[in-house]
N, C-alpha and C. Protein backbone atom coordinates (compact mmCIF):
# COMPACT_ATOMS: atom_id res chain seq x y z
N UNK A 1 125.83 -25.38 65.92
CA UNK A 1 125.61 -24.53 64.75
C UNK A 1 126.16 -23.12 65.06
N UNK A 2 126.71 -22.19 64.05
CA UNK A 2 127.40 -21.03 64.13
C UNK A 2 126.39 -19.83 64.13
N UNK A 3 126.28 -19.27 65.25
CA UNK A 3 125.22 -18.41 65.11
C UNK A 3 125.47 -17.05 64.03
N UNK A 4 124.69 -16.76 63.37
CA UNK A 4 124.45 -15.70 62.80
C UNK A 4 125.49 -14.37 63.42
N UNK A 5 125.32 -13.61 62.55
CA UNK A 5 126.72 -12.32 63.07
C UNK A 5 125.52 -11.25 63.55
N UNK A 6 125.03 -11.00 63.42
CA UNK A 6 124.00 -9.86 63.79
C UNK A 6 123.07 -10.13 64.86
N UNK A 7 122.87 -9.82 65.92
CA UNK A 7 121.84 -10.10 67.19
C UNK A 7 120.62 -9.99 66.66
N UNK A 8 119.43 -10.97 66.83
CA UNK A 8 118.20 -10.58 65.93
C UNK A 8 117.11 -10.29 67.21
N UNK A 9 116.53 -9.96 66.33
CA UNK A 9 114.80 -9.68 66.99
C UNK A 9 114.11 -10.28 67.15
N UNK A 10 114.11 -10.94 66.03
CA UNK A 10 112.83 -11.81 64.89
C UNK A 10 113.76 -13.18 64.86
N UNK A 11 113.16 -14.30 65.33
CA UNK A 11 113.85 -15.03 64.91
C UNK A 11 112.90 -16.49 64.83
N UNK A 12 112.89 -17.60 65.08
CA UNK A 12 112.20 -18.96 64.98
C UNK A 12 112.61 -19.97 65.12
N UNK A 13 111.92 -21.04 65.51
CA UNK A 13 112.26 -22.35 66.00
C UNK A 13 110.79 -23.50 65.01
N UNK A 14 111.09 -23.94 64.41
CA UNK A 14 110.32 -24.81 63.82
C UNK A 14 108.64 -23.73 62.97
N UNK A 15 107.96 -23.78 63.88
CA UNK A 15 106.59 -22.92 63.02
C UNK A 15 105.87 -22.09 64.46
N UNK A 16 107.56 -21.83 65.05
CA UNK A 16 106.83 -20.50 66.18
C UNK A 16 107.84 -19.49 65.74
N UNK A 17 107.51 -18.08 65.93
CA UNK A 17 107.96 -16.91 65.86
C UNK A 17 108.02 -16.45 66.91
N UNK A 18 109.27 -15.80 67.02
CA UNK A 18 109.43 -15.47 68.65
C UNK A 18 110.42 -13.96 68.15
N UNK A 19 110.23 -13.11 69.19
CA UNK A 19 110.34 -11.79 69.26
C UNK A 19 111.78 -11.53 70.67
N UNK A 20 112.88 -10.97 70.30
CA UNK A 20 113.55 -10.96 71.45
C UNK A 20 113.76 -9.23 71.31
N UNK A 21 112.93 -8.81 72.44
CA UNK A 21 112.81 -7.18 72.28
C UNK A 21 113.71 -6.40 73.86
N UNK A 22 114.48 -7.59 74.29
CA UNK A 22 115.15 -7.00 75.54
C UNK A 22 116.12 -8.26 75.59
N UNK A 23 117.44 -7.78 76.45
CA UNK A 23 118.19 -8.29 77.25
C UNK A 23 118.10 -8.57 78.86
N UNK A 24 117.11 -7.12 78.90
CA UNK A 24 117.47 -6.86 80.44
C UNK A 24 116.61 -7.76 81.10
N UNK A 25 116.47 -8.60 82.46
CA UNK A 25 116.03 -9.10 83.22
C UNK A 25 116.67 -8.48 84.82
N UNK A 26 114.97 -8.71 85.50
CA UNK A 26 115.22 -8.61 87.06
C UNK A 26 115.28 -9.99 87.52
N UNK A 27 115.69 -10.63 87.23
CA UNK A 27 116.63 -12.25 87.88
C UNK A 27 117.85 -12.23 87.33
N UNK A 28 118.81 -13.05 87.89
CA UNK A 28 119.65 -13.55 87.30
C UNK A 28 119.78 -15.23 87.88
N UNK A 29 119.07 -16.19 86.94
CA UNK A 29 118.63 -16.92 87.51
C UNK A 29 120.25 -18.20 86.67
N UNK A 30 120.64 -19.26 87.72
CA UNK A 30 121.53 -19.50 87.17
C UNK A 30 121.68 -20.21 86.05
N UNK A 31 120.48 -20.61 86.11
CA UNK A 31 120.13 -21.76 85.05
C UNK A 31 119.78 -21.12 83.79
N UNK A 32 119.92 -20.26 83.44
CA UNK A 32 119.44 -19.48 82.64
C UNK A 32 120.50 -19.48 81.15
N UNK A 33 119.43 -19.89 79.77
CA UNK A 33 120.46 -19.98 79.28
C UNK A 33 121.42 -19.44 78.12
N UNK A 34 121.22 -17.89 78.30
CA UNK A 34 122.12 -16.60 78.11
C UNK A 34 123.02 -16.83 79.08
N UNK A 35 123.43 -17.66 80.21
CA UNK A 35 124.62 -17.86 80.96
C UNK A 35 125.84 -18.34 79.81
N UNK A 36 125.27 -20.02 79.07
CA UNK A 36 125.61 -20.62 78.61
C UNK A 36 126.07 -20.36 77.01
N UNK A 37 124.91 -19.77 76.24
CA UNK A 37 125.06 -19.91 74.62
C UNK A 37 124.54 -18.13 74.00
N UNK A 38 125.31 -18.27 72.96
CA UNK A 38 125.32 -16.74 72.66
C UNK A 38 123.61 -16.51 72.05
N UNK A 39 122.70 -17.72 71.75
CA UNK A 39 121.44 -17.96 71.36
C UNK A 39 121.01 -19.13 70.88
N UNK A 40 120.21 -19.40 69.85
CA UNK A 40 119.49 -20.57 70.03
C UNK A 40 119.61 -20.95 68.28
N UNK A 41 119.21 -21.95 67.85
CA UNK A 41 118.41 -22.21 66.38
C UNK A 41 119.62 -21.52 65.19
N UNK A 42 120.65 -21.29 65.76
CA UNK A 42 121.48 -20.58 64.56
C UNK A 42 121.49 -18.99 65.12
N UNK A 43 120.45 -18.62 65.50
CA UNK A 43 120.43 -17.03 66.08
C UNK A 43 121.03 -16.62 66.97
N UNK A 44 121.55 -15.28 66.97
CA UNK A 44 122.57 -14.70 68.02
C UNK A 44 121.68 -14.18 68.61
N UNK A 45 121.11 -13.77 70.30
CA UNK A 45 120.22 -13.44 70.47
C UNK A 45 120.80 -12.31 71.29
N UNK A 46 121.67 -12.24 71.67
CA UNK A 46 122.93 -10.76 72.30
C UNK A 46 122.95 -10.00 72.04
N UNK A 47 121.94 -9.25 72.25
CA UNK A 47 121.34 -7.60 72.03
C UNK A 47 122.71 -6.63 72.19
N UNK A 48 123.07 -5.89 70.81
CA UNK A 48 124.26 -4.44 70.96
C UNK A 48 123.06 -3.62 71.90
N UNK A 49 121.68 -3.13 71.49
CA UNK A 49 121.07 -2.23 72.11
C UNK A 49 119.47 -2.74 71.45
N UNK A 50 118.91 -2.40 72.18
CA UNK A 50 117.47 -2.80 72.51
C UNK A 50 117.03 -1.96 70.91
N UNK A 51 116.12 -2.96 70.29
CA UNK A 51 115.48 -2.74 69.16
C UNK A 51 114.24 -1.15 69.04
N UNK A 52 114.10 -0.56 68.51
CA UNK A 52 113.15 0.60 68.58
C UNK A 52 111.60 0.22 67.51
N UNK A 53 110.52 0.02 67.99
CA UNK A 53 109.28 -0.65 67.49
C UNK A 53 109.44 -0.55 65.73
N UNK A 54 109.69 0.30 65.50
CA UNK A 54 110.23 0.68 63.85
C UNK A 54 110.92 -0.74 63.45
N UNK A 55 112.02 -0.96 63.79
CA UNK A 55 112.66 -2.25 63.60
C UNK A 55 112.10 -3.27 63.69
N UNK A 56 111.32 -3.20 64.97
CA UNK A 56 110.73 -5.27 65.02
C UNK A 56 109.47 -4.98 63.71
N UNK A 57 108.89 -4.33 63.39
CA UNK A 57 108.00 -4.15 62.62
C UNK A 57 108.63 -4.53 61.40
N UNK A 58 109.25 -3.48 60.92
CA UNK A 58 110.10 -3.92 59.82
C UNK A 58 110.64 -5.72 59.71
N UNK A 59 110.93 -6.06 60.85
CA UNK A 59 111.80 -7.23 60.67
C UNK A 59 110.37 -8.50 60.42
N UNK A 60 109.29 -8.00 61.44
CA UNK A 60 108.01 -8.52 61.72
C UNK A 60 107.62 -9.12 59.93
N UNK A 61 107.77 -7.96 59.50
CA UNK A 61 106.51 -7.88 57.35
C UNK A 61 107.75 -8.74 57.25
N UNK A 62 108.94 -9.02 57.27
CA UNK A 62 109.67 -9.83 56.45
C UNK A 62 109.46 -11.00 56.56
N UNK A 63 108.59 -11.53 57.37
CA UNK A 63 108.69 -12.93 57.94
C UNK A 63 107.45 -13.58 58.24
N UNK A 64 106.46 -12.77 58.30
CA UNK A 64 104.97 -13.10 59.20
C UNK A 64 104.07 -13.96 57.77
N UNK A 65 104.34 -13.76 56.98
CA UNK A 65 103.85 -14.42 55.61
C UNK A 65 104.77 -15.68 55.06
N UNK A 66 106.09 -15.93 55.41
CA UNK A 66 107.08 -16.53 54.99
C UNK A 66 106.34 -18.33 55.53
N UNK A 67 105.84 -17.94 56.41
CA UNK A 67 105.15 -19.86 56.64
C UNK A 67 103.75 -19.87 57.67
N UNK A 68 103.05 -20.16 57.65
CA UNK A 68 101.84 -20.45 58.62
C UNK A 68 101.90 -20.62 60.48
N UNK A 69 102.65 -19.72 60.89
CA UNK A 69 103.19 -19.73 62.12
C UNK A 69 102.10 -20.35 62.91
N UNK A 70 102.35 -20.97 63.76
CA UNK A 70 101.81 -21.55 65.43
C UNK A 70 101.39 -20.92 66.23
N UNK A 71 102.31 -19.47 66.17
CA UNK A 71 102.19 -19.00 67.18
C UNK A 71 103.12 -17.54 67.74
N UNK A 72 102.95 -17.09 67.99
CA UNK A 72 104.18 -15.26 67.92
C UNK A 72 103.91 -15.46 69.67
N UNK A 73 106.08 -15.38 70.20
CA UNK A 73 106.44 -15.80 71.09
C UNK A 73 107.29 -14.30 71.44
N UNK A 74 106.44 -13.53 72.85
CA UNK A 74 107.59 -12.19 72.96
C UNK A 74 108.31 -13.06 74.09
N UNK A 75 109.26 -13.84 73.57
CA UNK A 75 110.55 -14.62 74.41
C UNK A 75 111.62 -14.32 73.68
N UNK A 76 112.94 -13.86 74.43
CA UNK A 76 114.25 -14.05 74.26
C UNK A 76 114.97 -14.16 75.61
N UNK A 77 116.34 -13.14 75.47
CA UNK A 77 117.31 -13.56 76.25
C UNK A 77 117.40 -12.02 77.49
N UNK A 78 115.91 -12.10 77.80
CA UNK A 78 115.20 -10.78 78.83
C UNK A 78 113.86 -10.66 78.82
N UNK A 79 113.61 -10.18 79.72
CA UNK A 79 112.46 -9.67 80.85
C UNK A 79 111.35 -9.30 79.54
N UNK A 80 110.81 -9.55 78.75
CA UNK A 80 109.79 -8.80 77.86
C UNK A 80 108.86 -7.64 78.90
N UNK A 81 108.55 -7.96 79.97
CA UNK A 81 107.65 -6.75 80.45
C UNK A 81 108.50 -6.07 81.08
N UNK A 82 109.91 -5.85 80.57
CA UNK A 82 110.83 -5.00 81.26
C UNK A 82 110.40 -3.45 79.96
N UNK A 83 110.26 -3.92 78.64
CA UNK A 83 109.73 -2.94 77.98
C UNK A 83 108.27 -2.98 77.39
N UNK A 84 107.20 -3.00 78.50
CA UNK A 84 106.26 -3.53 78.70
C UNK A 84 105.39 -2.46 77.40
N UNK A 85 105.43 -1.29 77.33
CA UNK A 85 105.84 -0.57 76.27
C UNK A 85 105.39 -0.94 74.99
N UNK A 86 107.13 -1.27 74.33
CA UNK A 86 106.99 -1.63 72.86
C UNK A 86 106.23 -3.14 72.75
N UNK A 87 105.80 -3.91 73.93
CA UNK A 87 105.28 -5.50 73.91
C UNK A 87 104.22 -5.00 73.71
N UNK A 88 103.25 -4.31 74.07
CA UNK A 88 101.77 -3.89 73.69
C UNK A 88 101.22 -3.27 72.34
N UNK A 89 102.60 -1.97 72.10
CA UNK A 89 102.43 -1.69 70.82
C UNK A 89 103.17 -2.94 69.63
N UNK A 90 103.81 -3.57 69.46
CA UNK A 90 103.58 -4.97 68.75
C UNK A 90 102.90 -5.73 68.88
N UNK A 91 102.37 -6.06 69.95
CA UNK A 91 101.31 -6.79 70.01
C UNK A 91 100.28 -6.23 69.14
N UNK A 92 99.94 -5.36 69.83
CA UNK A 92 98.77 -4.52 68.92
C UNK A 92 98.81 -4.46 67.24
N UNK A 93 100.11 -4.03 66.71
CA UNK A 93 100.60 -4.00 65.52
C UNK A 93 100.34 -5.60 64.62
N UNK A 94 100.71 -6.52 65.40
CA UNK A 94 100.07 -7.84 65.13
C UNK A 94 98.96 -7.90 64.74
N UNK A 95 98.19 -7.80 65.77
CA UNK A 95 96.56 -7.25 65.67
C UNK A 95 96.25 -7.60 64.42
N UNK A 96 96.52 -5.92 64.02
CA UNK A 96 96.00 -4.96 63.05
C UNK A 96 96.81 -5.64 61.70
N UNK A 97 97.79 -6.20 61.47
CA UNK A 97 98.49 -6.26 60.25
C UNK A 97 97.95 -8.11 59.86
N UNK A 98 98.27 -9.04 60.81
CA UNK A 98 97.71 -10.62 60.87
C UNK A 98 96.62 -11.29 61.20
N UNK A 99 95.64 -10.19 61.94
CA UNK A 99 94.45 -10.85 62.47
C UNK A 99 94.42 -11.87 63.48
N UNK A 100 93.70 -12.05 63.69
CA UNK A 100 93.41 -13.34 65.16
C UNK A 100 93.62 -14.83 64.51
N UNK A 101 94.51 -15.05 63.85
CA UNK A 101 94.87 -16.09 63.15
C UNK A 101 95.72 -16.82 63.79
N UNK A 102 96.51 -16.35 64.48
CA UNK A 102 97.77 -16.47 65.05
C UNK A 102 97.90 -15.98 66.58
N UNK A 103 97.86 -16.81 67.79
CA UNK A 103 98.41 -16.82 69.19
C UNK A 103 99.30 -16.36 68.96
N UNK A 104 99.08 -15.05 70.42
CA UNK A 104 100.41 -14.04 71.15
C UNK A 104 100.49 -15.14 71.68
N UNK A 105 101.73 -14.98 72.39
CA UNK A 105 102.09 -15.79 73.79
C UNK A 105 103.09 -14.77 74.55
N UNK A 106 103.07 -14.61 75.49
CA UNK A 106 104.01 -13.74 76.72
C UNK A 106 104.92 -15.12 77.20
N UNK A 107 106.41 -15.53 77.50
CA UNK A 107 106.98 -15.83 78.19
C UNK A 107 107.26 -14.82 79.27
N UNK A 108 107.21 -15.07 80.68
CA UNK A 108 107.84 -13.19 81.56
C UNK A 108 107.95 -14.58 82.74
N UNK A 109 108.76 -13.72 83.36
CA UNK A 109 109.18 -13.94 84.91
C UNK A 109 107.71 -14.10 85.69
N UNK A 110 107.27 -12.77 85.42
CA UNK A 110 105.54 -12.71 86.17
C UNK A 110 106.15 -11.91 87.07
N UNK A 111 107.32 -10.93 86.88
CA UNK A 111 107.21 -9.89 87.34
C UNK A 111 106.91 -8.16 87.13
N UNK A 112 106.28 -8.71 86.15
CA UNK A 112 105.75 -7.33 85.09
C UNK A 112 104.88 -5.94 86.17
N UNK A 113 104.28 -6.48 87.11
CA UNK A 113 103.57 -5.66 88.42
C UNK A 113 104.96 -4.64 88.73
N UNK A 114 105.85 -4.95 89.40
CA UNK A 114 106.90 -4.30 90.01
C UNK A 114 107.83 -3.75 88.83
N UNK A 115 108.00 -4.41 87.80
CA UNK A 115 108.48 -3.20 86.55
C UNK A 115 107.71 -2.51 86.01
N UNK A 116 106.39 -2.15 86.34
CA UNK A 116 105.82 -1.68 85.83
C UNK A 116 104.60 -1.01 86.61
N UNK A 117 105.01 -0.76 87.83
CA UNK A 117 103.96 0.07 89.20
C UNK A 117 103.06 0.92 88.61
N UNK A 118 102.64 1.37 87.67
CA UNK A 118 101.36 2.15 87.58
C UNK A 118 101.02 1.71 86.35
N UNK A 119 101.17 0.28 86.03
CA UNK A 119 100.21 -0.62 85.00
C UNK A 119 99.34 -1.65 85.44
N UNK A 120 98.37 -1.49 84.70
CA UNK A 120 97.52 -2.77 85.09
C UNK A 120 98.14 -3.90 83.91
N UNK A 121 98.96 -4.49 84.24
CA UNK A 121 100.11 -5.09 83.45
C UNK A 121 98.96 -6.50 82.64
N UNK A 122 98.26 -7.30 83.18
CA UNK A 122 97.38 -7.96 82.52
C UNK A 122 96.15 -7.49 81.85
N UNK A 123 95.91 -6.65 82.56
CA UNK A 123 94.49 -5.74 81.47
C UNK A 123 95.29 -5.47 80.35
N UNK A 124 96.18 -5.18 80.40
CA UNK A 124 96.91 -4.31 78.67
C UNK A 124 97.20 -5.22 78.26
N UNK A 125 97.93 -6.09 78.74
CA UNK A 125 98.15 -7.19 77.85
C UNK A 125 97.10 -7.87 77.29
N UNK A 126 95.83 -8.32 77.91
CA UNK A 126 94.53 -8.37 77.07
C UNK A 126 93.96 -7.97 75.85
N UNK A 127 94.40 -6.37 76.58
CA UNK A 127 93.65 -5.36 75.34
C UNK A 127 94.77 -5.46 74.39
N UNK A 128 96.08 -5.69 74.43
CA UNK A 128 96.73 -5.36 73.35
C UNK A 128 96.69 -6.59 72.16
N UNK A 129 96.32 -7.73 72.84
CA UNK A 129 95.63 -8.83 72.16
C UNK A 129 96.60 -10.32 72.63
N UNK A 130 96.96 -9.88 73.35
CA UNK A 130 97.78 -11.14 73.65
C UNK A 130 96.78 -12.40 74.36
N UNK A 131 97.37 -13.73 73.91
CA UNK A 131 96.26 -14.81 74.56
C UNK A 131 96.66 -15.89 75.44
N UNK A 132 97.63 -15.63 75.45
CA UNK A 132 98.53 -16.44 77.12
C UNK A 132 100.05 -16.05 77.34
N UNK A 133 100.02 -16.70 78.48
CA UNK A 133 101.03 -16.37 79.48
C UNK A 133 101.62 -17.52 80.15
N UNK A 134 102.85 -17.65 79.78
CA UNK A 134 103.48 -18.52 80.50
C UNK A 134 104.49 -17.87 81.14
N UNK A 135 104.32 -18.34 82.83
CA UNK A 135 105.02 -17.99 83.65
C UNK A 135 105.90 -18.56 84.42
N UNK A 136 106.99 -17.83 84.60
CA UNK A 136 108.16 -18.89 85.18
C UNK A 136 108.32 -19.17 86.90
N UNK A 137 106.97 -19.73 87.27
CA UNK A 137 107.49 -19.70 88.94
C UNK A 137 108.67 -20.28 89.28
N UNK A 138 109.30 -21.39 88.67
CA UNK A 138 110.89 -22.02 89.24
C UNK A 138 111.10 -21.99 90.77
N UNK A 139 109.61 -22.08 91.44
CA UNK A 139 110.00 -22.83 92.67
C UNK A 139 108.77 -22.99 93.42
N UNK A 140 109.16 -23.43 94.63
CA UNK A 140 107.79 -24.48 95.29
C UNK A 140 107.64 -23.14 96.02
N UNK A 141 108.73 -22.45 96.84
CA UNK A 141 108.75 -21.05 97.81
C UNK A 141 109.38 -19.92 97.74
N UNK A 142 109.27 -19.19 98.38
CA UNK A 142 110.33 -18.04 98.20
C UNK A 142 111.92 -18.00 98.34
N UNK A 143 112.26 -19.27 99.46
CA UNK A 143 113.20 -19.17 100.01
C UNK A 143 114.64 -19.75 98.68
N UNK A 144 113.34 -20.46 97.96
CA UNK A 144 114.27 -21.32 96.94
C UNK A 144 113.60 -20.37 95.70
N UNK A 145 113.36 -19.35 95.89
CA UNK A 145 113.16 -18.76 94.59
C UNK A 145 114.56 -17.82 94.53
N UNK A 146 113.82 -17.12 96.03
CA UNK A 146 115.59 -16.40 95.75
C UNK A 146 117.44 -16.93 96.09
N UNK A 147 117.07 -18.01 96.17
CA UNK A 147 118.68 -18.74 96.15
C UNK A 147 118.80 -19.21 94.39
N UNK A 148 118.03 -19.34 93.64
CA UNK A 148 118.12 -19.87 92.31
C UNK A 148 117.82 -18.78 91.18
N UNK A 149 117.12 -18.12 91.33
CA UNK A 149 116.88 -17.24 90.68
C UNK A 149 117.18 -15.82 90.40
N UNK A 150 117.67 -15.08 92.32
CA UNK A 150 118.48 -14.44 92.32
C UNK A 150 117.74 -13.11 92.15
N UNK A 151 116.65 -12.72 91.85
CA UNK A 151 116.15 -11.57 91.88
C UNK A 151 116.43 -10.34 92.52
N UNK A 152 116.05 -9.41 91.29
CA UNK A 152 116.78 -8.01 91.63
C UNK A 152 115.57 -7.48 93.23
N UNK A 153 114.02 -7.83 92.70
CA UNK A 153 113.35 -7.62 94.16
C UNK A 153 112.99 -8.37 94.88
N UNK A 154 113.07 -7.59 96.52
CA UNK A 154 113.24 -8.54 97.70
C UNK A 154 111.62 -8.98 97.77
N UNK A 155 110.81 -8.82 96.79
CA UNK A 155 109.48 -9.51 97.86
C UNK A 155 108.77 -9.99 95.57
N UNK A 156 109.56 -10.22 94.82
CA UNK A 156 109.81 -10.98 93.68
C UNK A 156 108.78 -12.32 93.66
N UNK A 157 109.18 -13.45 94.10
CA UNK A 157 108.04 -14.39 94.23
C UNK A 157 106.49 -14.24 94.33
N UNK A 158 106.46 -13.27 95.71
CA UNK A 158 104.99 -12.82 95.92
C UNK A 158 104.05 -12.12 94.77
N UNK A 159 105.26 -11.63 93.85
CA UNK A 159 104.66 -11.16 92.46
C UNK A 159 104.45 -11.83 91.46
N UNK A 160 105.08 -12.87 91.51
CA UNK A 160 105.07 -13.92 90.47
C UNK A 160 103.60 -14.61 90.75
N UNK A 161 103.27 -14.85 92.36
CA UNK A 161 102.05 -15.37 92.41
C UNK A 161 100.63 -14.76 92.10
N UNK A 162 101.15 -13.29 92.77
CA UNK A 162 100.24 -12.13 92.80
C UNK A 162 99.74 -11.66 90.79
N UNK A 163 100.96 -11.79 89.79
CA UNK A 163 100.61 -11.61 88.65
C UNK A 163 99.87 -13.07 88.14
N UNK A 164 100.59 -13.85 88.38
CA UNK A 164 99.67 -15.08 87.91
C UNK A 164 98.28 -15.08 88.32
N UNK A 165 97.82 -14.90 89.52
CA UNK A 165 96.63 -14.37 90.06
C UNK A 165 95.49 -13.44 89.65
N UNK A 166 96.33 -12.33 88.85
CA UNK A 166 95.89 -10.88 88.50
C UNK A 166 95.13 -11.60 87.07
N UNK A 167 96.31 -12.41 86.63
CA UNK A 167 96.31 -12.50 84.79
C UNK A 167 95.44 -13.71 84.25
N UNK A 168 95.04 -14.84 85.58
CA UNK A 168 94.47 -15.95 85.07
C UNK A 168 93.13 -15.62 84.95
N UNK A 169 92.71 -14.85 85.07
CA UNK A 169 90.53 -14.28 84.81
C UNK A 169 90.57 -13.71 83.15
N UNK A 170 91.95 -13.59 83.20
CA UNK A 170 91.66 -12.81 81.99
C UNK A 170 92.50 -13.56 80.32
N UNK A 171 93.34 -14.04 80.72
CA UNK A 171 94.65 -14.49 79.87
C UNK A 171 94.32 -16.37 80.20
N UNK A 172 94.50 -16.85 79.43
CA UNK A 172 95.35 -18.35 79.33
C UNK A 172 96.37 -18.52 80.42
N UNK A 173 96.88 -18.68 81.12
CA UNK A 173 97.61 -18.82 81.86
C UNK A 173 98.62 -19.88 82.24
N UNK A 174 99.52 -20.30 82.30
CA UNK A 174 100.46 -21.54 82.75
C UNK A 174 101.83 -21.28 83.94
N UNK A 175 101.73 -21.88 84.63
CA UNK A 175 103.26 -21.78 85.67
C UNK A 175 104.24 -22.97 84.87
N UNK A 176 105.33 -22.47 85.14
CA UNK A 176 106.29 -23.63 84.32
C UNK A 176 107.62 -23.86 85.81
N UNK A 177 108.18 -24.57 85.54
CA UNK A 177 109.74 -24.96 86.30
C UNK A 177 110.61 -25.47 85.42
N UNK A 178 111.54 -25.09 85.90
CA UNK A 178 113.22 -25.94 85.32
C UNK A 178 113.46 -26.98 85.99
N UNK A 179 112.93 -28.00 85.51
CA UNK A 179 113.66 -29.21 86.33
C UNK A 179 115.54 -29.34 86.71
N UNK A 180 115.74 -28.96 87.50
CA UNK A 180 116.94 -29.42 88.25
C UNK A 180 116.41 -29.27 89.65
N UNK A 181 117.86 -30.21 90.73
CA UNK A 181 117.44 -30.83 92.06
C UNK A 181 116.92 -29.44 92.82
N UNK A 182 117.23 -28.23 92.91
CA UNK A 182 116.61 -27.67 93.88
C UNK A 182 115.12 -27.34 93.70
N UNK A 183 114.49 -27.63 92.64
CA UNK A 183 113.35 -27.52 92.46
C UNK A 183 112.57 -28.85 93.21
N UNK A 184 111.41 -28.83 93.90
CA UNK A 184 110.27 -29.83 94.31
C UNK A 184 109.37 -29.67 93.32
N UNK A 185 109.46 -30.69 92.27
CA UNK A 185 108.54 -30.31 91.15
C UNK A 185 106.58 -30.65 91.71
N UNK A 186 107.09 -31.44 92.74
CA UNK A 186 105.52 -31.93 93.24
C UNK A 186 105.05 -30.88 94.23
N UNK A 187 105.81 -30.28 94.73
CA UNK A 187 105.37 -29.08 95.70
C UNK A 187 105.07 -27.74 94.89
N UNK A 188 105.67 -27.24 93.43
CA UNK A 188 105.71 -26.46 92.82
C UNK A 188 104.31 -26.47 91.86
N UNK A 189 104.20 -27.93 91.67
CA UNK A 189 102.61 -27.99 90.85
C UNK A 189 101.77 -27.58 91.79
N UNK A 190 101.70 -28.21 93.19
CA UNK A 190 100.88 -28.01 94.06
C UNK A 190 100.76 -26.62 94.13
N UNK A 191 101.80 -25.73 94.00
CA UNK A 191 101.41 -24.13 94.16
C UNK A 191 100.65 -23.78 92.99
N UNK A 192 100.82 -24.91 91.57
CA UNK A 192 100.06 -24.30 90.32
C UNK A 192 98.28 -24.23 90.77
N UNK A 193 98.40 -25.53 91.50
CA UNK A 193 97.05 -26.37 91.24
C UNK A 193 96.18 -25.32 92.09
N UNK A 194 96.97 -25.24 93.44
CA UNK A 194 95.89 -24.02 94.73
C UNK A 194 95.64 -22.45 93.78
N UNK A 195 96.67 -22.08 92.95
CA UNK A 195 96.14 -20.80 91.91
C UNK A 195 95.53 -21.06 90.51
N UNK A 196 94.82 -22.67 90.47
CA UNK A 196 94.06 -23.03 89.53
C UNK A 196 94.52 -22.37 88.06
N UNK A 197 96.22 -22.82 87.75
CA UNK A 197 96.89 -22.83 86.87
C UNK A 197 97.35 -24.26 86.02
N UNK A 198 97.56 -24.13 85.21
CA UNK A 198 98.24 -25.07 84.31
C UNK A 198 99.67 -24.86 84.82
N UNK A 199 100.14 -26.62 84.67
CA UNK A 199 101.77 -26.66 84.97
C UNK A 199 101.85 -26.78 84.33
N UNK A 200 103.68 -26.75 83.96
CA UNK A 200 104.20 -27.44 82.66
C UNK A 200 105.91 -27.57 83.48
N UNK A 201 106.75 -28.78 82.81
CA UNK A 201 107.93 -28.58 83.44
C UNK A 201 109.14 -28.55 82.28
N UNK A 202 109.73 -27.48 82.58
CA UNK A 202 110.75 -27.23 81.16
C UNK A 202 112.18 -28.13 81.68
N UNK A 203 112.75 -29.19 80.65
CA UNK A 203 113.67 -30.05 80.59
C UNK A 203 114.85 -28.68 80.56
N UNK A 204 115.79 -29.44 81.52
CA UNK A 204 117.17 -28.43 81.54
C UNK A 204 118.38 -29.63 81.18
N UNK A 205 119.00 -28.98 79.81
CA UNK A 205 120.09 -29.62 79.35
C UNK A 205 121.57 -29.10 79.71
N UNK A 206 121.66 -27.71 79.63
CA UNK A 206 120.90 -26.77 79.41
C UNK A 206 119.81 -26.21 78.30
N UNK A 207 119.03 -26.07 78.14
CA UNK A 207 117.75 -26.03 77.17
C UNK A 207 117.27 -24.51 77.24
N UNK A 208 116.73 -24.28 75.54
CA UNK A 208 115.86 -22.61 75.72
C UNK A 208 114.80 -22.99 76.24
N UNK A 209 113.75 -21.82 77.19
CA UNK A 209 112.88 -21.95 78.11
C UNK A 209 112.14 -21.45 77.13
């Protein structure tokens, strides 16, 4: 399908709403699949420049009434707690405009701690009303985190565990993987199961995560 001419914000996949409020990511993970496709569902998801809260709002009232959503997804083609920021004040804005009718969901790396050193990155996300978190561990260890994933920081994994850790007392929580061979999907649950997380394993076609 021919994606749309304009990079969106706001966009959807069946009866989820999903929010793409960044490009930027601290991985460059290869599997990733902004490698591959300019976006997803018809949508261009190739940010000219990062949206300003004014906009997703605006784009937000055009759409949040249009069908009985599932669910409001801050996932695109980047780091959402890279503008950890405008994710709280939309979130919040949600809140206040849709009511508790409708699941936040966070997709993130689960490195929101280290982009964000003087946040308590899961307390806010709490308070701002968000109700889970799915996190992308994509590996059983470190050693195969950073050969696949590629991260901008050198001690990256330990945060991924350390936020999953921080965020499961408080948030819904899930670890996910990309199934391809360098992953041990049975060693990788096993890291879900010892941080008393939910797995889940995302099919790679290449496929959106």
């Amino acid at each position: 399908m021919a994606q749309k001419e304009n990079a969106k914000t706001v966009y959807w996949l069946d009866n989820t709403l999903y929010l793409n409020i960044t490009n930027r990511c601290s991985n460059n993970c290869f599997f990733c699949f902004k490698h591959y496709k300019q976006g997803v569902g018809g949508f261009n998801l190739k940010l000219k420049q990062e949206p300003i809260v004014e906009q997703i709002t605006v784009e937000l009232s055009e759409v949040l009434h249009m069908r009985n959503w599932s669910e409001i997804v801050f996932c695109g083609f980047g780091e959402p707690t890279a503008r950890l920021d405008v994710l709280l004040m939309i979130a919040k804005w949600i809140r206040q405009h849709y009511g508790r009718s409708v699941q936040i969901r966070l997709d993130t790396n689960g490195q929101g701690y280290l982009l964000n050193p003087d946040k308590d990155v899961a307390s806010e996300l709490k308070s701002a009303g968000v109700d889970k978190v799915s996190v992308s561990l994509n590996a059983q260890d470190k050693e195969t985190y950073m050969e696949i994933c590629k991260p901008t920081f050198a001690d990256a994994y330990e945060a991924v565990l350390d936020f999953i850790n921080k965020a499961k007392s408080l948030l819904t929580v899930e670890a996910t993987v990309v199934r391809i061979p360098e992953i041990d999907i049975s060693k990788a649950k096993a890291v879900a199961a010892k941080l008393g997380v939910n797995f889940r394993v995302r099919e790679y076609i290449p496929c959106f995560y």
